[in-house]
C-alpha atoms as a PDB file:
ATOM      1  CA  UNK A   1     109.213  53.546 101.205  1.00  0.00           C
ATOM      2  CA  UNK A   2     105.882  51.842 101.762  1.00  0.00           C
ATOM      3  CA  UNK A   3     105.571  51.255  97.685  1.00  0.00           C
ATOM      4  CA  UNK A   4     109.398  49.937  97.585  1.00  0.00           C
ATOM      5  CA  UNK A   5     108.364  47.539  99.911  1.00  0.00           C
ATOM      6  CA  UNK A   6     105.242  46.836  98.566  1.00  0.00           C
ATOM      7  CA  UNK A   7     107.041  45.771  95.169  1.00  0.00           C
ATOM      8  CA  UNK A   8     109.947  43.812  96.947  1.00  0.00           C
ATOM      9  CA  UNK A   9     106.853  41.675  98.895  1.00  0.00           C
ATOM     10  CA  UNK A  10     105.677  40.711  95.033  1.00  0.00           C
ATOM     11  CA  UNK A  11     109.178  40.362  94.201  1.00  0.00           C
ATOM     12  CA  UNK A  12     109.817  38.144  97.326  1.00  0.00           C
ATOM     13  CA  UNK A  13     106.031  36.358  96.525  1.00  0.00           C
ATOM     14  CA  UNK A  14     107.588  35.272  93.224  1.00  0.00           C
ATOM     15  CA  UNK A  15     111.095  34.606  93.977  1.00  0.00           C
ATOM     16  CA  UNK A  16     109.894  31.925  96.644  1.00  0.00           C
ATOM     17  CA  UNK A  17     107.490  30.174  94.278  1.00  0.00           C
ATOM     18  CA  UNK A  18     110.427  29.560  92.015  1.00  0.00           C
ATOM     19  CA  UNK A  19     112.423  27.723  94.573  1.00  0.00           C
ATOM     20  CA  UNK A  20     112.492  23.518  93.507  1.00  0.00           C
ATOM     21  CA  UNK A  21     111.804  20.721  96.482  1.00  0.00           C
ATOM     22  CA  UNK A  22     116.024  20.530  96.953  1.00  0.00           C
ATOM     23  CA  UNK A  23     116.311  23.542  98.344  1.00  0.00           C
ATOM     24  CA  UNK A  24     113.039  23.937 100.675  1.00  0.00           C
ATOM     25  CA  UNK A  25     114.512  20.354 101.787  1.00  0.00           C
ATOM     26  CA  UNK A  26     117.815  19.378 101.327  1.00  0.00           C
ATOM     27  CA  UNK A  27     117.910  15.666  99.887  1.00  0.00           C
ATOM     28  CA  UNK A  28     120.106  12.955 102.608  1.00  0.00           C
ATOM     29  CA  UNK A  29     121.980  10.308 101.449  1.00  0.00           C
ATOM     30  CA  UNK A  30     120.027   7.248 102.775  1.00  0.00           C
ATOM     31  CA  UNK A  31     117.625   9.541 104.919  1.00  0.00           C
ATOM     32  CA  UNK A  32     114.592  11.972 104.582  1.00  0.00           C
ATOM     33  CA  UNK A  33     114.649  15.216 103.132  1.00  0.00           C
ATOM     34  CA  UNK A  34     115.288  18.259 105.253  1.00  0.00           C
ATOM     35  CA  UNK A  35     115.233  22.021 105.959  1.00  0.00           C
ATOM     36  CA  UNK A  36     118.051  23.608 105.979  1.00  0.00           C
ATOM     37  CA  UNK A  37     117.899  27.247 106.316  1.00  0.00           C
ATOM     38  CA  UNK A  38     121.331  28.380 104.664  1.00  0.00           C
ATOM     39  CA  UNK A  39     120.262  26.052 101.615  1.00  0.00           C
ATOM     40  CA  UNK A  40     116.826  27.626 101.431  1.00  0.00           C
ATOM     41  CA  UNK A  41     117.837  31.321 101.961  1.00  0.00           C
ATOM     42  CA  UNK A  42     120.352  31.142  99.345  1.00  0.00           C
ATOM     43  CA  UNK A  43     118.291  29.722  96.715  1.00  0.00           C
ATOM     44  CA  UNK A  44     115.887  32.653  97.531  1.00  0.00           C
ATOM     45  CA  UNK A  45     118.939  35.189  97.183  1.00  0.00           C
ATOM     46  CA  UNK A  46     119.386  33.645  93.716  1.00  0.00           C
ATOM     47  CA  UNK A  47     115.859  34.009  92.622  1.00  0.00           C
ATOM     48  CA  UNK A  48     115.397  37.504  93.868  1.00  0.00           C
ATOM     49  CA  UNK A  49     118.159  38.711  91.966  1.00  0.00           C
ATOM     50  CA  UNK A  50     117.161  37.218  88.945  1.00  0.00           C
ATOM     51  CA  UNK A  51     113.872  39.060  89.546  1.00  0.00           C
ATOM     52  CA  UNK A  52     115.530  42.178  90.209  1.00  0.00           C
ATOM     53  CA  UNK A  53     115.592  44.042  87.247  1.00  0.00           C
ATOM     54  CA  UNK A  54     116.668  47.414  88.589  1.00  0.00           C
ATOM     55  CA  UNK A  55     115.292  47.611  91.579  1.00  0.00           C
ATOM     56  CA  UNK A  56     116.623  51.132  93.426  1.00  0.00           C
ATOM     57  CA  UNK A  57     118.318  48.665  96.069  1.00  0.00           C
ATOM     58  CA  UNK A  58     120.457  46.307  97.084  1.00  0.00           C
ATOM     59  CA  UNK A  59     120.193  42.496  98.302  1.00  0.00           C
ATOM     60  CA  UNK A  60     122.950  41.202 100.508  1.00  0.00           C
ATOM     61  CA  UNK A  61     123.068  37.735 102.038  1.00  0.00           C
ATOM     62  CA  UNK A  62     124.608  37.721 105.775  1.00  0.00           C
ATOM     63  CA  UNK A  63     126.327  41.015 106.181  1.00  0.00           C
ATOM     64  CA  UNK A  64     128.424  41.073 109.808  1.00  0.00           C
ATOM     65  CA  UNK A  65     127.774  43.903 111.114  1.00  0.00           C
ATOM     66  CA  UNK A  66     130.899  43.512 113.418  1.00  0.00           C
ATOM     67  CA  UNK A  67     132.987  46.941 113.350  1.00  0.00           C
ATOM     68  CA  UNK A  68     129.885  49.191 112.481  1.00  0.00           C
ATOM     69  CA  UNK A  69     129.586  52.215 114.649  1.00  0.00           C
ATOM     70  CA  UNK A  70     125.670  51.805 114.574  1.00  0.00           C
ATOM     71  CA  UNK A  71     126.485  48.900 116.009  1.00  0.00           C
ATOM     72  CA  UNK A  72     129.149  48.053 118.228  1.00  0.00           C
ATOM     73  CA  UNK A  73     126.834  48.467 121.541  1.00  0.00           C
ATOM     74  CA  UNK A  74     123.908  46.895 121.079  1.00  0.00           C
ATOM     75  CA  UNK A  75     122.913  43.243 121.549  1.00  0.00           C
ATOM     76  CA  UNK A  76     123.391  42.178 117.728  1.00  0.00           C
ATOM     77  CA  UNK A  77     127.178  43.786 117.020  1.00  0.00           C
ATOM     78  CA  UNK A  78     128.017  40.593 115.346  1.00  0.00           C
ATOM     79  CA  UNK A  79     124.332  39.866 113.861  1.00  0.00           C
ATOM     80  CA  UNK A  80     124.492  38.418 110.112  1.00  0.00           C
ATOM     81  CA  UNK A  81     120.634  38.816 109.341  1.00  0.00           C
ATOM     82  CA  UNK A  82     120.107  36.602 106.552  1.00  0.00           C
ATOM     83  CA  UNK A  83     119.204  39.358 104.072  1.00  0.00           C
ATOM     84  CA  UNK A  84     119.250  42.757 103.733  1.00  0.00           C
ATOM     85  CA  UNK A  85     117.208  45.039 101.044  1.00  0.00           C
ATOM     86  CA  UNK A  86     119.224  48.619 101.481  1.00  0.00           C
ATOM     87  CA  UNK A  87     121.394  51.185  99.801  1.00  0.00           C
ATOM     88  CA  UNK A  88     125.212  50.514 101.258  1.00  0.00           C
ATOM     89  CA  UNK A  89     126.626  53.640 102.836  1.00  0.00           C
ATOM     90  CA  UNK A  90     123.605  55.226 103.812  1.00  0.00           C
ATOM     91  CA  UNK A  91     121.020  54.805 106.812  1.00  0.00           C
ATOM     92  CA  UNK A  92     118.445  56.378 104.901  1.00  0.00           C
ATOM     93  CA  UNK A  93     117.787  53.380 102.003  1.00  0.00           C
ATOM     94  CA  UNK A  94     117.148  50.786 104.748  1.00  0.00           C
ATOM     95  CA  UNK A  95     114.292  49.176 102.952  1.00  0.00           C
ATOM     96  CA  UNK A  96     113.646  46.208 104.831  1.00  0.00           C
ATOM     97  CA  UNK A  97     116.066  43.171 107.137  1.00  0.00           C
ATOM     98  CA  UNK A  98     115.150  39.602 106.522  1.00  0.00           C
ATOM     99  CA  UNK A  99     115.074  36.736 108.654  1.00  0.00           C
ATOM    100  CA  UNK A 100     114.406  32.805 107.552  1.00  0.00           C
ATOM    101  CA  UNK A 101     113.015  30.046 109.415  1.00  0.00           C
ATOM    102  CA  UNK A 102     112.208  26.851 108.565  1.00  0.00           C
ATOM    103  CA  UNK A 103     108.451  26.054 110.360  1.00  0.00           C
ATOM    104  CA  UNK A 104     109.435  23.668 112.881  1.00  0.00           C
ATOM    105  CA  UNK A 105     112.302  25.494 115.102  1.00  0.00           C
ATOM    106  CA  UNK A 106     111.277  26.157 118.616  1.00  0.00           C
ATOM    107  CA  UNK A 107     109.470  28.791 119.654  1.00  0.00           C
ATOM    108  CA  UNK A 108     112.533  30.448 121.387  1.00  0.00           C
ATOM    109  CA  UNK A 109     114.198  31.053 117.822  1.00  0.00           C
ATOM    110  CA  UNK A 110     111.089  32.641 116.590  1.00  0.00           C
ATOM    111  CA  UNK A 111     111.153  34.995 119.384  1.00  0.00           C
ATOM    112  CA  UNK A 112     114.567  35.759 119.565  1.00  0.00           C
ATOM    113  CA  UNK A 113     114.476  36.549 115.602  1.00  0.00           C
ATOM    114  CA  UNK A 114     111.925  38.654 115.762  1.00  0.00           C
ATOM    115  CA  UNK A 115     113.575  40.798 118.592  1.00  0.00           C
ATOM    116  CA  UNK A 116     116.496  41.215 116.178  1.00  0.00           C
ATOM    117  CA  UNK A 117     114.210  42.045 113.703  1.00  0.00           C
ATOM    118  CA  UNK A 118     112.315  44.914 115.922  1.00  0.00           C
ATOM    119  CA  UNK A 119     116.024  46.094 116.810  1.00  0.00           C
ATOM    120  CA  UNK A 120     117.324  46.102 113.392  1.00  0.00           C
ATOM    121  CA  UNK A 121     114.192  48.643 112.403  1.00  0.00           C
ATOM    122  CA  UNK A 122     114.343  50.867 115.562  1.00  0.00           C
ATOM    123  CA  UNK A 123     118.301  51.427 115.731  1.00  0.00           C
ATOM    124  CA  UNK A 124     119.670  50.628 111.769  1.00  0.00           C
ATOM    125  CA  UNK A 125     116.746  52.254 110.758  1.00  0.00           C
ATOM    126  CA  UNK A 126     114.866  49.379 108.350  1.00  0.00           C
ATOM    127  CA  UNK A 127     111.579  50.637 107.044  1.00  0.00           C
ATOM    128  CA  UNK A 128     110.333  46.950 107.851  1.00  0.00           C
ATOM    129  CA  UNK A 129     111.425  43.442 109.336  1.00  0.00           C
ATOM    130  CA  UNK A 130     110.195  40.356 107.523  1.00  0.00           C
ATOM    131  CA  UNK A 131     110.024  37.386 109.218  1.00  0.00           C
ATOM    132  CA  UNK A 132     109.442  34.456 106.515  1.00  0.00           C
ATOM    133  CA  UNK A 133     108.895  30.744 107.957  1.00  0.00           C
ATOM    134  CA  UNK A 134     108.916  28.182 105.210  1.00  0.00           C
ATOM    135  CA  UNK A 135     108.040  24.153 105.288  1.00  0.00           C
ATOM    136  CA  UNK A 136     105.481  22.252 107.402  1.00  0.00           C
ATOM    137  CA  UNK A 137     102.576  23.112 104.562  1.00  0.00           C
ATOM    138  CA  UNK A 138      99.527  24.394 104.260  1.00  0.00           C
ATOM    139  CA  UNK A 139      98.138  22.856 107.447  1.00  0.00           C
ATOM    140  CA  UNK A 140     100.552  23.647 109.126  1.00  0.00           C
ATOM    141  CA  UNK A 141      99.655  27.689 109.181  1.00  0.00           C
ATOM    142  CA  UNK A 142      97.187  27.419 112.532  1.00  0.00           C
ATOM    143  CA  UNK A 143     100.727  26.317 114.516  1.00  0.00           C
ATOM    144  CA  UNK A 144     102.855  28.605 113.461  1.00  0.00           C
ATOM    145  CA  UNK A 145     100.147  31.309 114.285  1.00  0.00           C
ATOM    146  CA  UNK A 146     100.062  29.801 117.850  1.00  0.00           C
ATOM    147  CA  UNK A 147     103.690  29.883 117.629  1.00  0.00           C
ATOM    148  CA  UNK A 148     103.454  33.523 117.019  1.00  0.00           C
ATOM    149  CA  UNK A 149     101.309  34.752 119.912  1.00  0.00           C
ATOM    150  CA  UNK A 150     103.697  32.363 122.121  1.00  0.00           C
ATOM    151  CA  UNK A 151     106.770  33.789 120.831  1.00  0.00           C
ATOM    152  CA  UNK A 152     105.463  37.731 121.312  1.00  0.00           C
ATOM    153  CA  UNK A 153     102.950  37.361 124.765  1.00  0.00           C
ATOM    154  CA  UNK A 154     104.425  39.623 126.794  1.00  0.00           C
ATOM    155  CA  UNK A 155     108.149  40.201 124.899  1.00  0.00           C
ATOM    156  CA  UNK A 156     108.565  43.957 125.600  1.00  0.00           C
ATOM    157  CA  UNK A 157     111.253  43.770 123.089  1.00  0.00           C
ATOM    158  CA  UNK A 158     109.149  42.562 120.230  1.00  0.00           C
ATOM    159  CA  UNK A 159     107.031  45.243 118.021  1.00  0.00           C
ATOM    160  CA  UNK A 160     104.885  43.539 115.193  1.00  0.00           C
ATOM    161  CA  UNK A 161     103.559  46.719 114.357  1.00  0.00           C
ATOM    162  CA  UNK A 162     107.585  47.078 112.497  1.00  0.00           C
ATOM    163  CA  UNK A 163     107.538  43.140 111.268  1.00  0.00           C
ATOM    164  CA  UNK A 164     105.989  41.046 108.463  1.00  0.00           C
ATOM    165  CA  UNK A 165     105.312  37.637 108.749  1.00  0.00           C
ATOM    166  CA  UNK A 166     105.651  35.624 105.814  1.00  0.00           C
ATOM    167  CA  UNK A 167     104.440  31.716 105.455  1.00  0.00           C
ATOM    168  CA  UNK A 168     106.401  29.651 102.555  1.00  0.00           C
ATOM    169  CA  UNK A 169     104.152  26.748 103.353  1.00  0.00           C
ATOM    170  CA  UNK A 170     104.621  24.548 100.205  1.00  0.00           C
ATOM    171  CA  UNK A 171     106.674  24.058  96.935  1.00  0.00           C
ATOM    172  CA  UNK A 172     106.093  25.827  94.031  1.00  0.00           C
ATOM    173  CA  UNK A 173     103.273  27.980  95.862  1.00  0.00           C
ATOM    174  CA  UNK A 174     104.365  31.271  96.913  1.00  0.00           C
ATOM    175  CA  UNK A 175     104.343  33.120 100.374  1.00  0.00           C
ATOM    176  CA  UNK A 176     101.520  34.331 101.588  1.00  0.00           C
ATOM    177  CA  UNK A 177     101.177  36.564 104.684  1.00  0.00           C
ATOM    178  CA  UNK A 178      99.997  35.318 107.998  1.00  0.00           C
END
């Protein structure tokens, strides 16, 4: 799996350069720009698949996992992670679970994605959590670093050793690990 996921990083790399300034910030009527997650994410589901090209798995945007006997007990029976690489049907093509942020959420949402994300790989069985944080640019990667350590010191329930993190700092650059 580590190669699959090695190609759907470049994949992911490229898709997210492709995305234009209205959808890393959503354009306001008589206001400034902003993030909005939903907006973002989709326009990355759009670019991935067009960047697919047979790739041995599938992308899926927001899949409720209410009703799934893998499921049903844990703390995230109704989690929607925002994407999903993985072969439906099977527990054994779980290539890697997806979650978005845009840069300047609290630190509480970072945390409490990336326990969903260590959950997701250690009960549905993804080969890897990615954790992608887009917006704030380029000088803004020394905060969301701190914003890391803050998030993980001492969460028991977080294991980076399972998770990617992903900066989308600017337009028209792609992601870059951090």
């Amino acid at each position: 799996m580590e190669r699959e996921l090695q190609m759907f990083e470049r994949m992911l790399a490229d898709a997210s350069a492709c995305i234009g300034p209205e959808y890393f910030q959503l354009p306001v009527a008589d206001g400034d720009a902003v993030y909005r997650e939903r907006v973002y994410c989709y326009e990355l589901y759009h670019q991935l698949r067009c960047l697919w090209d047979g790739f041995p798995f599938s992308l899926a945007g927001e899949i409720d996992k209410g009703g799934h006997p893998h499921f049903q007990d844990g703390p995230y029976a109704r989690a929607k992670p925002d994407l999903l690489v993985h072969v439906p049907g099977s527990m054994d093509g779980n290539l890697a679970c997806i979650e978005v942020k845009p840069s300047g959420r609290p630190v509480a949402e970072f945390a409490a994605d990336l326990r969903k994300l260590t959950w997701f790989c250690r009960r549905a069985n993804y080969y890897r959590g990615i954790f992608l944080v887009y917006g704030g640019g380029p000088a803004n990667e020394l905060g969301l670093r701190e914003n890391l350590v803050r998030a993980i010191k001492g969460d028991v329930e977080i294991d980076m050793r399972r998770i990617s993190v992903l900066s989308h700092a600017d337009i028209g650059r792609p992601l870059a690990p951090i």
